[in-house]
N, C-alpha and C. Protein backbone atom coordinates (compact mmCIF):
# COMPACT_ATOMS: atom_id res chain seq x y z
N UNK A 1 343.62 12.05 151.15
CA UNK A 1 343.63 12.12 152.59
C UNK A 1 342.42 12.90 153.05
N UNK A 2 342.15 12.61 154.39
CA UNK A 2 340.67 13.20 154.96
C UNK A 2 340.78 14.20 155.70
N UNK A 3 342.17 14.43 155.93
CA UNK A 3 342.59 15.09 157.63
C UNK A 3 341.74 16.38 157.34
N UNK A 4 341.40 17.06 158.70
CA UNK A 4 340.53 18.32 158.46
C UNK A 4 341.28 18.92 159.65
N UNK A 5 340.98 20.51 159.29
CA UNK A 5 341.25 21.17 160.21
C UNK A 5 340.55 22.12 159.91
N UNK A 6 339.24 22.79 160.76
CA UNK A 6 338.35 23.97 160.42
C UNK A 6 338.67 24.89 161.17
N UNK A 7 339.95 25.20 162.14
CA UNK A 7 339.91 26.32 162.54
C UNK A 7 340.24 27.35 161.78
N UNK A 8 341.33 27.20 160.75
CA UNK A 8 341.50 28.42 159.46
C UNK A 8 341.84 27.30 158.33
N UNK A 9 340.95 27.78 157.60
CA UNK A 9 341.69 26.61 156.22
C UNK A 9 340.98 26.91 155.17
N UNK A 10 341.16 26.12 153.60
CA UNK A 10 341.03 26.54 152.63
C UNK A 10 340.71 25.55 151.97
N UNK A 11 339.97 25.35 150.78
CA UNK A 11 339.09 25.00 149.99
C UNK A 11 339.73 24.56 148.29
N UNK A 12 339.45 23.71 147.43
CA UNK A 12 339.57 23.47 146.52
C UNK A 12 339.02 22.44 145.72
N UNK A 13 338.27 22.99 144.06
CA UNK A 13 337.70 21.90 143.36
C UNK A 13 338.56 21.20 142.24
N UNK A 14 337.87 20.18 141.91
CA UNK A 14 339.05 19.03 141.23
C UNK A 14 339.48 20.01 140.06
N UNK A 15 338.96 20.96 139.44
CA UNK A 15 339.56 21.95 138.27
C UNK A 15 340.86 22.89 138.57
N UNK A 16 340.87 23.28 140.14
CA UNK A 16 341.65 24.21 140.13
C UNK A 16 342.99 23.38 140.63
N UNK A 17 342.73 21.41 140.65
CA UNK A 17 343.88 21.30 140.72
C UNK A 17 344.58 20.79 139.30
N UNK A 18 344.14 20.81 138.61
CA UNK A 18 344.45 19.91 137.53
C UNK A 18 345.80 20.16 136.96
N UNK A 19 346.72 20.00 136.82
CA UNK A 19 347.62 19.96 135.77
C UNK A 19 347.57 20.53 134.13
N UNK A 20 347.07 20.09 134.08
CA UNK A 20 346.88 20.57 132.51
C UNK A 20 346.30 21.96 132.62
N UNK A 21 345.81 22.37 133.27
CA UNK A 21 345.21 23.90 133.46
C UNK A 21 346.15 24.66 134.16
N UNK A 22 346.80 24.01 134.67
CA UNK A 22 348.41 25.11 135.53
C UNK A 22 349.65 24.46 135.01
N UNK A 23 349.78 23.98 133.89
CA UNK A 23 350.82 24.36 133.48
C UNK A 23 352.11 23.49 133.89
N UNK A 24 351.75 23.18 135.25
CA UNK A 24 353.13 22.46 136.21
C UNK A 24 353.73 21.20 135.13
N UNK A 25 355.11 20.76 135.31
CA UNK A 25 356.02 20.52 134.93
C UNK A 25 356.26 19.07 136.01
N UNK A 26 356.42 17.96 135.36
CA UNK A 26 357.16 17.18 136.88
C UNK A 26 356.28 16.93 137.62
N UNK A 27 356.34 15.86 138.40
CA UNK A 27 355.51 15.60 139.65
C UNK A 27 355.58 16.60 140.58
N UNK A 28 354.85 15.96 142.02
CA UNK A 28 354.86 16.78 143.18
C UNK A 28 355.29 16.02 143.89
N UNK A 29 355.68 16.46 145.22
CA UNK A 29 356.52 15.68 146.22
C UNK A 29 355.61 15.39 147.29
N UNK A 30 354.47 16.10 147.24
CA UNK A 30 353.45 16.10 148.67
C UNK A 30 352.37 16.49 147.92
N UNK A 31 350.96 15.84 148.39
CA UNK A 31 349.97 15.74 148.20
C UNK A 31 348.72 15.69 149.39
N UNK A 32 347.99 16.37 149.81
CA UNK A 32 347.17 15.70 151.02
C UNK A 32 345.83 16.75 150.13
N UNK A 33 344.52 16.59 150.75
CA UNK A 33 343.07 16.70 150.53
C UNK A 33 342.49 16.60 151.82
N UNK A 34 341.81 18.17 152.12
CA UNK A 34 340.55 17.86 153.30
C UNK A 34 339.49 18.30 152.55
N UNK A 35 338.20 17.94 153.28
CA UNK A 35 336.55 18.44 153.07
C UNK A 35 336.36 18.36 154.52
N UNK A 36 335.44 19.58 154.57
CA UNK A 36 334.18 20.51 155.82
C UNK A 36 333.70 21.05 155.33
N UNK A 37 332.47 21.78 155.67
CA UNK A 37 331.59 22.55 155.50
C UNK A 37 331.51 22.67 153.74
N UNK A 38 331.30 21.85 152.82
CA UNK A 38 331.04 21.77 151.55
C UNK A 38 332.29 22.56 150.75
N UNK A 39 333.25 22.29 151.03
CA UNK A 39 334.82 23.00 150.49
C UNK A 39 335.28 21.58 150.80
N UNK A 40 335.99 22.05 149.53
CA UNK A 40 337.17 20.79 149.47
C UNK A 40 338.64 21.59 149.61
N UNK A 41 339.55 21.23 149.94
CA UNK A 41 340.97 21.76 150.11
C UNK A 41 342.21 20.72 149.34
N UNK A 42 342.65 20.78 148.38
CA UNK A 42 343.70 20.41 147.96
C UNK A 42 345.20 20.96 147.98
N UNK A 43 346.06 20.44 149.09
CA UNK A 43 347.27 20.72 148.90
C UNK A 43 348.46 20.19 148.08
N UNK A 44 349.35 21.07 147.42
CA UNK A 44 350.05 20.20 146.69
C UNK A 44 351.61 20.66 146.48
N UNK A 45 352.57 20.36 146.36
CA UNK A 45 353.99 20.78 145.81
C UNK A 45 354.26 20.38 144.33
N UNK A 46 354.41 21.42 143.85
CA UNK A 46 355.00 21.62 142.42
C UNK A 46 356.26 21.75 142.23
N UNK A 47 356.93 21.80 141.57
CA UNK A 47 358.53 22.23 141.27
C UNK A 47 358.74 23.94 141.65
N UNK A 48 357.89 24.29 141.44
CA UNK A 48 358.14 26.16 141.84
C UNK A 48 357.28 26.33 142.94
N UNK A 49 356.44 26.05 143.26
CA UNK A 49 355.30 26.44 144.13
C UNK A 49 355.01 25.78 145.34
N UNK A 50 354.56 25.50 146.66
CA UNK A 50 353.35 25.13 147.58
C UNK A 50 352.21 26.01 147.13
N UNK A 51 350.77 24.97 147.10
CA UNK A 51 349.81 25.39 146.36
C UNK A 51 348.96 25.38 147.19
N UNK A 52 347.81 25.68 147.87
CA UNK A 52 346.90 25.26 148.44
C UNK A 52 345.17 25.85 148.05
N UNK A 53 344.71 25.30 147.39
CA UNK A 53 343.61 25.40 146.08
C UNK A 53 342.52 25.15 147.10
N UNK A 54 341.29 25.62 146.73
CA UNK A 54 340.29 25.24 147.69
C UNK A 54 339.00 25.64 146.49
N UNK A 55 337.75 24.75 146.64
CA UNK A 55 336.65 24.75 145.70
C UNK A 55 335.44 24.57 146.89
N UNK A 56 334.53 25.57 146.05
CA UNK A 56 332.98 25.09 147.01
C UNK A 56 332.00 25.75 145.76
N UNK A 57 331.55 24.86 145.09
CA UNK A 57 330.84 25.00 144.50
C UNK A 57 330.85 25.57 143.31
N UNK A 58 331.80 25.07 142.61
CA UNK A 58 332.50 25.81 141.37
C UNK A 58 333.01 27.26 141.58
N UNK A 59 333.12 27.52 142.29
CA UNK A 59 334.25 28.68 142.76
C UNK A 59 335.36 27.81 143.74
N UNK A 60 336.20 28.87 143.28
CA UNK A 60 338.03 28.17 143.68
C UNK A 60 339.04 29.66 143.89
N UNK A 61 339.59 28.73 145.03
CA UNK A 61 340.74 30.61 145.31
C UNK A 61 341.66 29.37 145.79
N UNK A 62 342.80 29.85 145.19
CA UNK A 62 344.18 29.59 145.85
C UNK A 62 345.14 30.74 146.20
N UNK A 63 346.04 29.47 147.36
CA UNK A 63 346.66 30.60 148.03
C UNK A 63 348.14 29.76 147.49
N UNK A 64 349.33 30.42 147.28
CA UNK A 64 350.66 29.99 146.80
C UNK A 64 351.85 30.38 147.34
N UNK A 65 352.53 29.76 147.67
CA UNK A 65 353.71 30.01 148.16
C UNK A 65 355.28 29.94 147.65
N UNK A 66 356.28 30.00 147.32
CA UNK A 66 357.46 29.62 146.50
C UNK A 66 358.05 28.29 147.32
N UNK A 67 358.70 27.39 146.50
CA UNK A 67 359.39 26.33 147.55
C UNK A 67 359.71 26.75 148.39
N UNK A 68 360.45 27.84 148.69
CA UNK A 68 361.86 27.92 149.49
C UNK A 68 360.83 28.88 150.67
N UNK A 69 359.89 28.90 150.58
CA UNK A 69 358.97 29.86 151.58
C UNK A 69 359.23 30.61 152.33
N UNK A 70 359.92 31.51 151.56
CA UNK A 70 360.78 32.93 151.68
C UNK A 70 359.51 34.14 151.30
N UNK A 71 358.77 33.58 150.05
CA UNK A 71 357.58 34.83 149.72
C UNK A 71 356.52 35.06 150.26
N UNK A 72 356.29 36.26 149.77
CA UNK A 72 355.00 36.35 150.37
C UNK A 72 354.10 35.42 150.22
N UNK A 73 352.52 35.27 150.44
CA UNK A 73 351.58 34.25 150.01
C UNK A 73 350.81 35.10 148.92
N UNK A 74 350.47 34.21 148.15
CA UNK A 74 349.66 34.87 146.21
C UNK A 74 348.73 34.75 146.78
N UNK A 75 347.52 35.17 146.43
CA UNK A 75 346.01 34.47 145.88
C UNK A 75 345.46 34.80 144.54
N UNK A 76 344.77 33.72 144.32
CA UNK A 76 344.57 33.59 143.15
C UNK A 76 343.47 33.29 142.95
N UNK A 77 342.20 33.22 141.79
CA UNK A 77 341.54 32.54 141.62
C UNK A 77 341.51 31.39 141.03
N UNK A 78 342.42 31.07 140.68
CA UNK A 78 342.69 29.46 139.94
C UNK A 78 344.15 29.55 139.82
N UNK A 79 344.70 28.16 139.86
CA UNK A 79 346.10 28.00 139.65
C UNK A 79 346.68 28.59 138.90
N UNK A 80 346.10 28.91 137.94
CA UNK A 80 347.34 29.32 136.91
C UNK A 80 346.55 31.17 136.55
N UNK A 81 345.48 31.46 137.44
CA UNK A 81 345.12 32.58 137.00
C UNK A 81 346.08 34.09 137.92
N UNK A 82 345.98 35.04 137.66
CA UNK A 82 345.90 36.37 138.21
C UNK A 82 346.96 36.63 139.47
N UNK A 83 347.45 37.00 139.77
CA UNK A 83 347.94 36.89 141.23
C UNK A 83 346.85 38.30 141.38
N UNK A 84 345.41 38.19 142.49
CA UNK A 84 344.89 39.12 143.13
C UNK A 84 345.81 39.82 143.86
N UNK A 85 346.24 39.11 145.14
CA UNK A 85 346.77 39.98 146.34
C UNK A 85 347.94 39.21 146.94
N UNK A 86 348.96 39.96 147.64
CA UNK A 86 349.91 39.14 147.93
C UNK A 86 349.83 39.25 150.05
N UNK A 87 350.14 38.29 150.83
CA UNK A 87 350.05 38.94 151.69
C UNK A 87 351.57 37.51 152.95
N UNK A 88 351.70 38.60 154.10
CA UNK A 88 352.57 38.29 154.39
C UNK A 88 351.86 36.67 155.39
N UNK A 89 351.28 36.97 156.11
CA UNK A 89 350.47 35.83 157.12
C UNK A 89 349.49 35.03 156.38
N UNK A 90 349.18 33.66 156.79
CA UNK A 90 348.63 32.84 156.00
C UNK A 90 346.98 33.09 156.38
N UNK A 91 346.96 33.48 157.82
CA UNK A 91 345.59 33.98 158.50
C UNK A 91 345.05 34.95 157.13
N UNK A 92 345.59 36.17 156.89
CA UNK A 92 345.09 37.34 156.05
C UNK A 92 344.84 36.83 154.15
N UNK A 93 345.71 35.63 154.10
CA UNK A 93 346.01 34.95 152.47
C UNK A 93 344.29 33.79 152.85
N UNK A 94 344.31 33.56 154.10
CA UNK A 94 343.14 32.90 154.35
C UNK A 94 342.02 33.59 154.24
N UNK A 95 341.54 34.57 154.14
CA UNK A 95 340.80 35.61 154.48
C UNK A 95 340.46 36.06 152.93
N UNK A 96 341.19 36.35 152.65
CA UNK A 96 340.75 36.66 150.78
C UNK A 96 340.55 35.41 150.35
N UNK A 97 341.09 34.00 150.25
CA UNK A 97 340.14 32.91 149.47
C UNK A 97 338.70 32.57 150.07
N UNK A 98 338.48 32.95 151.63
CA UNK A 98 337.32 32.56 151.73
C UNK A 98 336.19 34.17 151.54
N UNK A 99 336.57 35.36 151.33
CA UNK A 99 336.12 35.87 150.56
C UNK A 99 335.29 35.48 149.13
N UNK A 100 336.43 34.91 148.25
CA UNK A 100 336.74 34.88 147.03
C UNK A 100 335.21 33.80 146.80
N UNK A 101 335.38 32.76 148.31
CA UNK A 101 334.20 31.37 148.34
C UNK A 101 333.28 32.08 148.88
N UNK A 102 332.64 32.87 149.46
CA UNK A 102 331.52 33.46 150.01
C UNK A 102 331.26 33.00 151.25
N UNK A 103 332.67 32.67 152.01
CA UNK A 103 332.22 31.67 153.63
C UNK A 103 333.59 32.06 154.54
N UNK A 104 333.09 32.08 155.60
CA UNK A 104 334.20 32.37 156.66
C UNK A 104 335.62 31.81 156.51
N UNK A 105 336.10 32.15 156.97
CA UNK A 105 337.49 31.48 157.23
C UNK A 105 337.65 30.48 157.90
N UNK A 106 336.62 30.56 159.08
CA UNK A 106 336.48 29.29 159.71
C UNK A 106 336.14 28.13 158.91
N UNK A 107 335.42 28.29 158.19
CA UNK A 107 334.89 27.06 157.64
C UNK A 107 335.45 25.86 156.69
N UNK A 108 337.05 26.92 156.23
CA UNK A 108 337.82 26.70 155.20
C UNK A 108 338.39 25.23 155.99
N UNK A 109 338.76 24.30 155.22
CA UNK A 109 339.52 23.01 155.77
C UNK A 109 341.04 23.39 155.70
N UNK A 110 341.89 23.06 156.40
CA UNK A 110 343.37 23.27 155.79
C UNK A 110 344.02 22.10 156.15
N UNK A 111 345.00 21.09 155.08
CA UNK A 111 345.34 19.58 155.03
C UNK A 111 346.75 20.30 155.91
N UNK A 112 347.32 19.53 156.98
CA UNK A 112 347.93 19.43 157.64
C UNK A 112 348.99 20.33 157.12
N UNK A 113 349.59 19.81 156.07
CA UNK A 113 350.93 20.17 155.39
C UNK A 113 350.85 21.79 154.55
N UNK A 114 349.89 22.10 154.78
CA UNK A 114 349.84 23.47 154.80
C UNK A 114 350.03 24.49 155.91
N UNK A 115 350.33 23.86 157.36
CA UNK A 115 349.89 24.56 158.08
C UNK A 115 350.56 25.51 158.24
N UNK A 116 352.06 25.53 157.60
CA UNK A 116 353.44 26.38 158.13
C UNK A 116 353.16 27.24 156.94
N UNK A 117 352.07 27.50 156.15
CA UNK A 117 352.57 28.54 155.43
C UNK A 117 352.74 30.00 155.53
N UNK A 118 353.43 30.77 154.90
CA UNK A 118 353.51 32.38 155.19
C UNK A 118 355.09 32.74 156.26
N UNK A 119 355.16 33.62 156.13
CA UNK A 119 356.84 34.39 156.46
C UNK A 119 356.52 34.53 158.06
């Protein structure tokens, strides 16, 4: 999918979505993909997780959520790496991956079906 949204959004490269590098189990139930400003954004549902992975230029930060989107939001630098920071609003979970990419927050894409994330 193409949908974009650059007012806050997030980024992801084809590595940090891969499967075989995170481990996931089972399909996903939802899938969508934006690109802006040279970031790609991959959203996805896992059996444990909402994922939303973002890449610009071989750097990648994801932000994670639990199904039941009761938790806080993770970030991460790759799917299956580290939990950096945990935070309650998706604005502030937005803010450390585009850190993590070296570019505003604005610039980040976010695929529709991300938009409800955070408590």
């Amino acid at each position: 999918m193409d949908e974009t949204n650059t007012g806050l959004g997030g980024t992801s490269d084809d590595s940090a979505g891969d499967e075989s590098e995170t481990g996931d189990e089972g399909g996903t139930e939802s899938e969508a993909e934006a690109e802006a400003n040279g970031i790609t954004a991959r959203y996805r549902e896992t059996e444990a997780e909402r994922r939303l992975a973002f890449d610009r230029e071989g750097s990648s930060a994801v932000i994670a959520q639990n199904r039941e989107g009761y938790a806080m939001l993770m970030v991460r630098a790759s799917p299956a790496g580290e939990e950096l920071e945990r935070y309650y609003g998706f604005d502030m979970a937005l803010d450390h991956a585009a850190d993590l990419l070296s570019v505003s927050p604005h610039d980040l894409p976010v695929p529709p079906q991300a938009d409800d994330m955070g408590m």
